[in-house]
PDB file of N, CA and C in Angstrom:
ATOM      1  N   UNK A   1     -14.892  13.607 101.907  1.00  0.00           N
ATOM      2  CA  UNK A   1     -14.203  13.942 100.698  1.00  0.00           C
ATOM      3  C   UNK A   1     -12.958  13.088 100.578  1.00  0.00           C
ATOM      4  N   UNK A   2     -12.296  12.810  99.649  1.00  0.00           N
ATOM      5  CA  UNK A   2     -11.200  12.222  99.157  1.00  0.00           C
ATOM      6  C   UNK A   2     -10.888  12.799  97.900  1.00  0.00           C
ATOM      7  N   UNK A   3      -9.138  12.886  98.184  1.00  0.00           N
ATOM      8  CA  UNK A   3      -8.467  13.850  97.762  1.00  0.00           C
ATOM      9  C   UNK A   3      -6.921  12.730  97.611  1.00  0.00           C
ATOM     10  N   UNK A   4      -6.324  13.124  96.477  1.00  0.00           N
ATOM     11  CA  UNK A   4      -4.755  12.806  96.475  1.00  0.00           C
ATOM     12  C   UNK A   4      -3.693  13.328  95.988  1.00  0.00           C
ATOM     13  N   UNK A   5      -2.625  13.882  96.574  1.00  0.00           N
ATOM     14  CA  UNK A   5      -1.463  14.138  96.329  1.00  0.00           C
ATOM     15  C   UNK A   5      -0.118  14.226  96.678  1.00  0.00           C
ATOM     16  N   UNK A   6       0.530  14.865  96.817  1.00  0.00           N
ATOM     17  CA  UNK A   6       2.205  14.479  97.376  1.00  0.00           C
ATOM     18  C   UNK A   6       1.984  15.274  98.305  1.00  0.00           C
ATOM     19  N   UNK A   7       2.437  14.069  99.311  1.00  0.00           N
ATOM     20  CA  UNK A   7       2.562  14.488 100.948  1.00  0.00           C
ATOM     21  C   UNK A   7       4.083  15.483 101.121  1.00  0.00           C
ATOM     22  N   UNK A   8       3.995  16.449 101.865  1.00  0.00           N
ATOM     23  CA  UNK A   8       4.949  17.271 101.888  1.00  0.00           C
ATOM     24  C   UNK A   8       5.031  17.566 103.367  1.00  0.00           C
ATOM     25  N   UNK A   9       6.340  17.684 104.039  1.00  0.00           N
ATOM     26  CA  UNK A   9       6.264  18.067 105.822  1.00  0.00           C
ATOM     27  C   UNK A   9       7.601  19.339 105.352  1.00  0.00           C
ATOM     28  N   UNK A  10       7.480  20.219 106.430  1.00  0.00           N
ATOM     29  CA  UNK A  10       7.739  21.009 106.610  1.00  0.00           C
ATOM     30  C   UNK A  10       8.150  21.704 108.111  1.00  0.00           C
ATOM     31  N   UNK A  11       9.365  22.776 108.340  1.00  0.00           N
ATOM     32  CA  UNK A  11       9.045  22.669 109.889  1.00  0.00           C
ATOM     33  C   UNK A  11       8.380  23.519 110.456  1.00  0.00           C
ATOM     34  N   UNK A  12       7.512  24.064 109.903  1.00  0.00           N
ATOM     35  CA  UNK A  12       6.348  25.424 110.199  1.00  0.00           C
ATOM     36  C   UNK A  12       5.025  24.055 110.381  1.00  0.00           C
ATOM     37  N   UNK A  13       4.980  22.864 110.257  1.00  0.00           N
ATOM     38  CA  UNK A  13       3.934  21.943 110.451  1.00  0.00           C
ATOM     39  C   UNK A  13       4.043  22.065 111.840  1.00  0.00           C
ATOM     40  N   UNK A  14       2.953  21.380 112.448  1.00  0.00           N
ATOM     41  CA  UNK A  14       2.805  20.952 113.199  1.00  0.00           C
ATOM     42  C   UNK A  14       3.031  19.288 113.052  1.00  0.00           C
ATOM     43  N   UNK A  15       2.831  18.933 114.837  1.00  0.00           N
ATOM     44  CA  UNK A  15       2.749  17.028 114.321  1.00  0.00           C
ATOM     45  C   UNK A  15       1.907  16.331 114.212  1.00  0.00           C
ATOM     46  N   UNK A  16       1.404  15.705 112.832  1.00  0.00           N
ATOM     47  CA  UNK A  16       0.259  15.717 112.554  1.00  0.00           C
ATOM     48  C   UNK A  16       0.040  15.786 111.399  1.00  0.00           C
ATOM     49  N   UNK A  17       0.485  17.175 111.223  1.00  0.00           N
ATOM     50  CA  UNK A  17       0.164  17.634 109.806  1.00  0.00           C
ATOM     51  C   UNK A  17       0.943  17.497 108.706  1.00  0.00           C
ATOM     52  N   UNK A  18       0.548  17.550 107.429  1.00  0.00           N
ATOM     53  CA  UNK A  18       1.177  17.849 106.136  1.00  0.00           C
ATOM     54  C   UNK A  18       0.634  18.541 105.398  1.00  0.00           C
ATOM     55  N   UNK A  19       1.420  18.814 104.118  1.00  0.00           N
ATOM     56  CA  UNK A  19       1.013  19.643 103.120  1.00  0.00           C
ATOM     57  C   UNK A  19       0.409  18.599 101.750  1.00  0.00           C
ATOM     58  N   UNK A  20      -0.476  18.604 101.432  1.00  0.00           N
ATOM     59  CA  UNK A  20      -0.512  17.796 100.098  1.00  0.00           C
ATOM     60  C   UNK A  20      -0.738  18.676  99.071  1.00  0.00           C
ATOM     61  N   UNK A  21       0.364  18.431  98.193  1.00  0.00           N
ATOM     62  CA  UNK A  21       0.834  19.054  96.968  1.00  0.00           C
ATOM     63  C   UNK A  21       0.281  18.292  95.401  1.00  0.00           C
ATOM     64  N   UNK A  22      -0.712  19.437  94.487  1.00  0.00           N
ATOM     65  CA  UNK A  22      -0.874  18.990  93.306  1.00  0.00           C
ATOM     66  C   UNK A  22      -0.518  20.440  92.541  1.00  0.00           C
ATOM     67  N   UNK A  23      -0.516  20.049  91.800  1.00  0.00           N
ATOM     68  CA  UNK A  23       0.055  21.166  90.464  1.00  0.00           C
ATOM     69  C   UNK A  23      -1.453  21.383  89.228  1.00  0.00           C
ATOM     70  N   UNK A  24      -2.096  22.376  89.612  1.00  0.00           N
ATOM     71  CA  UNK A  24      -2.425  22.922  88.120  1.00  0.00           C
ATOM     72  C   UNK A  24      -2.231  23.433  87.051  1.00  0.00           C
ATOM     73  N   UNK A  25      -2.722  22.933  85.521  1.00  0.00           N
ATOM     74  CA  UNK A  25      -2.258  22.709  84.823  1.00  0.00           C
ATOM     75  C   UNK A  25      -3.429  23.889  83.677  1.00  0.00           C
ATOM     76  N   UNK A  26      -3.374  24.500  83.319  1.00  0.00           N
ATOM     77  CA  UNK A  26      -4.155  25.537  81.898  1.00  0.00           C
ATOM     78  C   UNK A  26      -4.087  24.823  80.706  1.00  0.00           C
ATOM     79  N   UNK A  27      -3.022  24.963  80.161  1.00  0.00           N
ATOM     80  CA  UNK A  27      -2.883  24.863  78.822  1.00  0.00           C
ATOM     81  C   UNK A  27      -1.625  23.704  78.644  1.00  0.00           C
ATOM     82  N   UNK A  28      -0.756  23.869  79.350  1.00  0.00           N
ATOM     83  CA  UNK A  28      -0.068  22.944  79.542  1.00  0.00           C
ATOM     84  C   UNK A  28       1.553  22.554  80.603  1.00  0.00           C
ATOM     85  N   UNK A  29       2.264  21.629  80.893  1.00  0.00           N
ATOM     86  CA  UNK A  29       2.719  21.645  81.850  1.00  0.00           C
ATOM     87  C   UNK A  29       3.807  22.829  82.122  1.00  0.00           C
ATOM     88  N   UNK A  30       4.318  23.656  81.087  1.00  0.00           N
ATOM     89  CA  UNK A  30       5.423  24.761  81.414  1.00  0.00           C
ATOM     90  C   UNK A  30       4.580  25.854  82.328  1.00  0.00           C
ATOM     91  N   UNK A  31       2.678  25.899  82.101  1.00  0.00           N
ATOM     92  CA  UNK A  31       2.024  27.280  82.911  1.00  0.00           C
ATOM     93  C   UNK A  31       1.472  26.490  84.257  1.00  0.00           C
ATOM     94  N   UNK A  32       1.978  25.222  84.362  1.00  0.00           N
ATOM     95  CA  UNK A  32       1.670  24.879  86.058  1.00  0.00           C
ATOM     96  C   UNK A  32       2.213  25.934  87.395  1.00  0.00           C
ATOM     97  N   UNK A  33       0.820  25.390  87.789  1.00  0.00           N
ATOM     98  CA  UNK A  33       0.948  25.931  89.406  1.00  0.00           C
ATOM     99  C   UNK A  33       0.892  25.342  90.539  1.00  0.00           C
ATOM    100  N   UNK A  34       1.439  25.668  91.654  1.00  0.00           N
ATOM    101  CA  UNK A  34       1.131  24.564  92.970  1.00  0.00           C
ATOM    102  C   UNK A  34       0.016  24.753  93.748  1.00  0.00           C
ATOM    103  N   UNK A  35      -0.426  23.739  93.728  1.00  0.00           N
ATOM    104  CA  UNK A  35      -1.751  23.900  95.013  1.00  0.00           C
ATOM    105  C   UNK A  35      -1.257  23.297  96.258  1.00  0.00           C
ATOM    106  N   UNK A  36      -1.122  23.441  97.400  1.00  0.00           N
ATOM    107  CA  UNK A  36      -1.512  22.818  98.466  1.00  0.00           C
ATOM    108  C   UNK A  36      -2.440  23.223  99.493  1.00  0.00           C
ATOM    109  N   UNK A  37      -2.845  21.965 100.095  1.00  0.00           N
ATOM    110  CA  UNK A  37      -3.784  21.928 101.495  1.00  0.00           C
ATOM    111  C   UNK A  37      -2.919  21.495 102.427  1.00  0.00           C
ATOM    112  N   UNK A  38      -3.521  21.928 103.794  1.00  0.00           N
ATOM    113  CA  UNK A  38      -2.983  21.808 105.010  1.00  0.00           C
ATOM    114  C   UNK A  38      -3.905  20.475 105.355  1.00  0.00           C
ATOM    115  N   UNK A  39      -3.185  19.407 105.479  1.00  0.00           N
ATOM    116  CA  UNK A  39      -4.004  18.325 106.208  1.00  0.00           C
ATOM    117  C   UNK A  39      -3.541  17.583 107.734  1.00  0.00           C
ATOM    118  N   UNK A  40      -4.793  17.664 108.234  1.00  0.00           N
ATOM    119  CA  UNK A  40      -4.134  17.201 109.872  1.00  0.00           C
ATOM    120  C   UNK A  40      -5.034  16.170 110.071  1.00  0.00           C
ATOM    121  N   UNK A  41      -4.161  15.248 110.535  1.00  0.00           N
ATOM    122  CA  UNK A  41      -4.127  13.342 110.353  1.00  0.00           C
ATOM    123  C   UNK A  41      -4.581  13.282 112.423  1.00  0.00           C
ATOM    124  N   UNK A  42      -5.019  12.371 112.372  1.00  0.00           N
ATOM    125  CA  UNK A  42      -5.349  11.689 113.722  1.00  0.00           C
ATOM    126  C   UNK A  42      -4.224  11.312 114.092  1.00  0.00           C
ATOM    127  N   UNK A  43      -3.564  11.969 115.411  1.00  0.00           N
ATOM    128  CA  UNK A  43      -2.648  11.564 116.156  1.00  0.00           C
ATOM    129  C   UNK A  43      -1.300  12.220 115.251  1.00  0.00           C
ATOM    130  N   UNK A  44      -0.016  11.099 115.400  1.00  0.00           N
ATOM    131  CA  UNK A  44       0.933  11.402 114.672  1.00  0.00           C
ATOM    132  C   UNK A  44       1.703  10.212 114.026  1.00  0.00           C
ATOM    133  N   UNK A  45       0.296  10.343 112.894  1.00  0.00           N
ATOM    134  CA  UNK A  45       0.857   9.214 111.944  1.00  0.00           C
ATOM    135  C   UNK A  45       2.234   9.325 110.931  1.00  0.00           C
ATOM    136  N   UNK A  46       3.275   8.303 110.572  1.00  0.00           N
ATOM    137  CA  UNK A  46       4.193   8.713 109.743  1.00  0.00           C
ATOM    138  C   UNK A  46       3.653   8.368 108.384  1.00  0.00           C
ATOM    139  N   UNK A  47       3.906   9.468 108.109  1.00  0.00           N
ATOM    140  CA  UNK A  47       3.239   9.671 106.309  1.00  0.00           C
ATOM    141  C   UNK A  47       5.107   9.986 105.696  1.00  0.00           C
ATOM    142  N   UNK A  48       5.699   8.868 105.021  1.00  0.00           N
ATOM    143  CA  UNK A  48       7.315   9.568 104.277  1.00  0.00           C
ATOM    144  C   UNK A  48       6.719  10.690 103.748  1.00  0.00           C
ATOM    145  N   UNK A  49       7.751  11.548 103.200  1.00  0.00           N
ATOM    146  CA  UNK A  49       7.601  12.637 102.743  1.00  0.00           C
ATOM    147  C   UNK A  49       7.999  12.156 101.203  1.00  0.00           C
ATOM    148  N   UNK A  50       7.356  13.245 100.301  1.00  0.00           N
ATOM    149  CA  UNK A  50       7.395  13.014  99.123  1.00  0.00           C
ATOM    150  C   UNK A  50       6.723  11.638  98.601  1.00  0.00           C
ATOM    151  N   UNK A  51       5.885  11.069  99.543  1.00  0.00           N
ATOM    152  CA  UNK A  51       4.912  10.126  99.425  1.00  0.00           C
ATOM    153  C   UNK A  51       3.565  10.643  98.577  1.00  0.00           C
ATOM    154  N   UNK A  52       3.268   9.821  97.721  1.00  0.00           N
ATOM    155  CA  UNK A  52       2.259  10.005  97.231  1.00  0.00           C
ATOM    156  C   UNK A  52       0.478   9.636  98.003  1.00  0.00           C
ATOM    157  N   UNK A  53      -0.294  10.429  98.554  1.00  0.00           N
ATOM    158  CA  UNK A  53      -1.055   9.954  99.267  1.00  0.00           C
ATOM    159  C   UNK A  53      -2.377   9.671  98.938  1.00  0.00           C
ATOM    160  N   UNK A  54      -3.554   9.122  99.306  1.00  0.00           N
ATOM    161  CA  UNK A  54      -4.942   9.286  99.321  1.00  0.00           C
ATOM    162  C   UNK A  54      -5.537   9.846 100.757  1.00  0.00           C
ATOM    163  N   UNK A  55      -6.423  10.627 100.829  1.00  0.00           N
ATOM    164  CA  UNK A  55      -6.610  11.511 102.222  1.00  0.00           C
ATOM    165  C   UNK A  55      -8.189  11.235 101.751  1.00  0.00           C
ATOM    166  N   UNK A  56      -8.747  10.523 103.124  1.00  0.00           N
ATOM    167  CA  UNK A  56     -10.446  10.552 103.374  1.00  0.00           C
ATOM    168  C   UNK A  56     -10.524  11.876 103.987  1.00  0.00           C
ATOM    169  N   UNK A  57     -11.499  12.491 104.368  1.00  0.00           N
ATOM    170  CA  UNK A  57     -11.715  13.246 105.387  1.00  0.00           C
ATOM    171  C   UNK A  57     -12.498  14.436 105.493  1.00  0.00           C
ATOM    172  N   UNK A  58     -12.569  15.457 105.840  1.00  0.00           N
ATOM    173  CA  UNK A  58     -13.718  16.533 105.962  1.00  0.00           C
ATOM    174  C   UNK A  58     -13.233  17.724 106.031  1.00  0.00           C
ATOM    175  N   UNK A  59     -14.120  18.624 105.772  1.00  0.00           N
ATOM    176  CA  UNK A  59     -12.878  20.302 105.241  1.00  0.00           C
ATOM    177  C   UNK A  59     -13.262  20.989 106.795  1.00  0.00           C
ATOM    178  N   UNK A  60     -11.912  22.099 106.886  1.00  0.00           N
ATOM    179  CA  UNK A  60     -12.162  22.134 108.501  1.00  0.00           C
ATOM    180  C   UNK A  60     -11.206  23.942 108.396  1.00  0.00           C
ATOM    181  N   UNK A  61     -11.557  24.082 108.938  1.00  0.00           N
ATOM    182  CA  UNK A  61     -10.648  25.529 109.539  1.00  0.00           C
ATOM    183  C   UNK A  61      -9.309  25.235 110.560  1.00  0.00           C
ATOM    184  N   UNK A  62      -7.692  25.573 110.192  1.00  0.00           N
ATOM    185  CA  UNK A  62      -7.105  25.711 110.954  1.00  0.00           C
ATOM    186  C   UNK A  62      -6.674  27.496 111.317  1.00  0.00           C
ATOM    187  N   UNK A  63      -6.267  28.016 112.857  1.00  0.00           N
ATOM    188  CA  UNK A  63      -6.140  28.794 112.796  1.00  0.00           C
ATOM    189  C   UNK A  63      -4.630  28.927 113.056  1.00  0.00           C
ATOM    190  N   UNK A  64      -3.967  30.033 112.064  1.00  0.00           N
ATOM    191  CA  UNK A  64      -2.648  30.145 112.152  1.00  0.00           C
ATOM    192  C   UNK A  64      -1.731  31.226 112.099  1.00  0.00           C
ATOM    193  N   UNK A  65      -0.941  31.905 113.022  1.00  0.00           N
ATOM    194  CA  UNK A  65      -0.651  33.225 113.033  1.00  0.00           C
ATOM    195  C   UNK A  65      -1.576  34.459 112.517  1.00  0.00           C
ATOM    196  N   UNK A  66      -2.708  33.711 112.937  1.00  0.00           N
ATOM    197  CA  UNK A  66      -4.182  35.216 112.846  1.00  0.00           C
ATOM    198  C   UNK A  66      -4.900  35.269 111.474  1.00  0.00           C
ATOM    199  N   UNK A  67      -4.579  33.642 110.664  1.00  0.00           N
ATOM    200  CA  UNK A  67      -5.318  33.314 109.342  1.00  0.00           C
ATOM    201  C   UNK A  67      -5.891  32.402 109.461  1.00  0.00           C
ATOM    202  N   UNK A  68      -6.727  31.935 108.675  1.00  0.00           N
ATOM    203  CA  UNK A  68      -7.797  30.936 108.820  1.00  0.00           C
ATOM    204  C   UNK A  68      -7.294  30.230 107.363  1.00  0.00           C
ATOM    205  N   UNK A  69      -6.703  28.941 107.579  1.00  0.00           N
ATOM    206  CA  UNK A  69      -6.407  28.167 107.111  1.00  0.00           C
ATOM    207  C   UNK A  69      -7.177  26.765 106.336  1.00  0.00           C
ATOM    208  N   UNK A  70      -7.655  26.697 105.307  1.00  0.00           N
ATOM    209  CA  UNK A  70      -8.383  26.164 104.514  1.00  0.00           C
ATOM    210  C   UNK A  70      -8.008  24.316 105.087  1.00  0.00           C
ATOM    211  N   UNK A  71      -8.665  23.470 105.916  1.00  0.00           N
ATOM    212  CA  UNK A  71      -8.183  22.537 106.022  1.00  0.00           C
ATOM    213  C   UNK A  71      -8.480  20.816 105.857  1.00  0.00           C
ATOM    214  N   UNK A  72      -8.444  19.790 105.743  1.00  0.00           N
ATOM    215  CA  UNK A  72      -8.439  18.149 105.593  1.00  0.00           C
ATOM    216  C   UNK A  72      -8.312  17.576 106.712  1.00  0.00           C
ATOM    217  N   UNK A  73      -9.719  18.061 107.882  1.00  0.00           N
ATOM    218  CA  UNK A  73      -9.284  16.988 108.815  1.00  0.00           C
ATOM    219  C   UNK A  73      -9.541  15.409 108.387  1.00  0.00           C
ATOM    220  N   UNK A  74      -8.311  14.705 108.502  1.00  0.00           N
ATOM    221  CA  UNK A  74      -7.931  13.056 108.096  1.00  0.00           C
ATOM    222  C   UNK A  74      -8.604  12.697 109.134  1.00  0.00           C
ATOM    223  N   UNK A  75      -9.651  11.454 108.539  1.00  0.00           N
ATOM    224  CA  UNK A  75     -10.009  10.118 109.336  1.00  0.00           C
ATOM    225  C   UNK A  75      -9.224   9.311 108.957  1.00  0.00           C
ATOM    226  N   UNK A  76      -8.810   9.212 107.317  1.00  0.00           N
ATOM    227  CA  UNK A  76      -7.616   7.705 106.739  1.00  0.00           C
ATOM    228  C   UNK A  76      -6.670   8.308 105.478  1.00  0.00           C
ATOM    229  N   UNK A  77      -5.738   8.342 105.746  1.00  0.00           N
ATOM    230  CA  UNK A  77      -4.196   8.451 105.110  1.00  0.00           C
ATOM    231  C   UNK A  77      -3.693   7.417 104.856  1.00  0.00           C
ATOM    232  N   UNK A  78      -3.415   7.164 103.233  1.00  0.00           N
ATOM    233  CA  UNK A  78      -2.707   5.998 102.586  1.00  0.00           C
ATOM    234  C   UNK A  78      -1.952   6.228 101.796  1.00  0.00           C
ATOM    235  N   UNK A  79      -0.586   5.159 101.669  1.00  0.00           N
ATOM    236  CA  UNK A  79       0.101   5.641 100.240  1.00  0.00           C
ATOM    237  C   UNK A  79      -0.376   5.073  99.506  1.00  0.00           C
ATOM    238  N   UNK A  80      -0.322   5.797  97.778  1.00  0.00           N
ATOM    239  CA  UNK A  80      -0.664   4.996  96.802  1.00  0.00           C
ATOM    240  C   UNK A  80       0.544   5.331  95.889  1.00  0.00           C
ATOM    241  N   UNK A  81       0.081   4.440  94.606  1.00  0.00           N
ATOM    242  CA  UNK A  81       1.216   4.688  93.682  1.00  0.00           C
ATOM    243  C   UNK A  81       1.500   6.169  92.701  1.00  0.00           C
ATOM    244  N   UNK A  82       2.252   6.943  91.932  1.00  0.00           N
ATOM    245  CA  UNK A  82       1.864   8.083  91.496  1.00  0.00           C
ATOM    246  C   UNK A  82       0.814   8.150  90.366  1.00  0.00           C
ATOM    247  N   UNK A  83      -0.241   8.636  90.462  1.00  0.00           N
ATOM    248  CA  UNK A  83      -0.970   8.408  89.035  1.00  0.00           C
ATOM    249  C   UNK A  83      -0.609   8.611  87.816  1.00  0.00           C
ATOM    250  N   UNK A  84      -0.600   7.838  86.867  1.00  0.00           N
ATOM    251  CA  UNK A  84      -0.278   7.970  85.427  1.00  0.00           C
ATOM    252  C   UNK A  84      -0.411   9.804  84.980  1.00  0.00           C
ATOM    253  N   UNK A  85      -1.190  10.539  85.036  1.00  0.00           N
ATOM    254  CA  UNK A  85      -1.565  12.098  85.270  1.00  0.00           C
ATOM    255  C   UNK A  85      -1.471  12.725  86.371  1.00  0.00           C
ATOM    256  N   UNK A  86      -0.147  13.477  86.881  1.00  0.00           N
ATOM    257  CA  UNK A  86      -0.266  13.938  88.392  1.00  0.00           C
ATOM    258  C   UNK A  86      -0.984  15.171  88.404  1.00  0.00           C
ATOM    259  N   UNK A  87      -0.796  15.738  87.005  1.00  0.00           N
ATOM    260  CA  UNK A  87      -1.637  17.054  87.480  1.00  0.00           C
ATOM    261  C   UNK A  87      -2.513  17.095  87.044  1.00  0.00           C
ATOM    262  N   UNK A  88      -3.490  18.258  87.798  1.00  0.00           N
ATOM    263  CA  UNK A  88      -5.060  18.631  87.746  1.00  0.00           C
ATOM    264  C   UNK A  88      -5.520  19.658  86.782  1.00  0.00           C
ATOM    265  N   UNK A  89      -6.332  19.576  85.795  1.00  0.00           N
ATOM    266  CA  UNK A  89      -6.698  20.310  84.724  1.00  0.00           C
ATOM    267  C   UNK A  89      -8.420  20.635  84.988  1.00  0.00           C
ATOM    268  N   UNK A  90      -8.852  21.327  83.568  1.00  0.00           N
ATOM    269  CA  UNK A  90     -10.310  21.586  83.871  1.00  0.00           C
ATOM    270  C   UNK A  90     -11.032  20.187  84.160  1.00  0.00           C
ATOM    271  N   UNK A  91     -10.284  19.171  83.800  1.00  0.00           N
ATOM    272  CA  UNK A  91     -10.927  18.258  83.605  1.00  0.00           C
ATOM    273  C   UNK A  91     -11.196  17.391  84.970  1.00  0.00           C
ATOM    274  N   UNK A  92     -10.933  17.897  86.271  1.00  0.00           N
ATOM    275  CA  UNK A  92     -10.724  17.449  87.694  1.00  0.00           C
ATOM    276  C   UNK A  92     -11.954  18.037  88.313  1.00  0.00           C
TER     277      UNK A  92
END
């Protein structure tokens, strides 16, 4: 799968991991919402924060304080530029 959005770290991450952040969108941008995934990268790559990313990779289970965490294990993490449309509508 491949997936892109704003890389986000946090200190509840682990090292490794990030958050990638997109915003859904209904009707229009004032009823947006945030989406993120938990993605965990091979090793401990530096991804800047507030980087805009592209994420290859495969959906995976993390387990975390006794939840099962929806997850992106990364084979390849890249920056790209921000897309002309950052957020995700029906149309995604």
């Amino acid at each position: 799968m491949r997936v892109t959005g704003l890389a986000l770290r946090a200190d509840g991450l682990g090292a490794g991991e990030l958050a990638l952040l997109r915003y859904a969108i209904a009707h229009c941008v004032a009823d947006a919402r945030p989406l993120a995934l938990l993605v965990a990268t091979p090793g401990d790559r530096a991804v800047a924060a507030d980087q805009w990313v592209e994420v290859e990779g495969v959906l995976a289970i993390t387990e975390r304080d006794g939840s099962r965490l929806v997850t992106i294990a990364a084979e390849r993490v890249r920056p790209i530029p921000e897309p002309p449309n950052p957020y995700l509508s029906a149309g995604f």
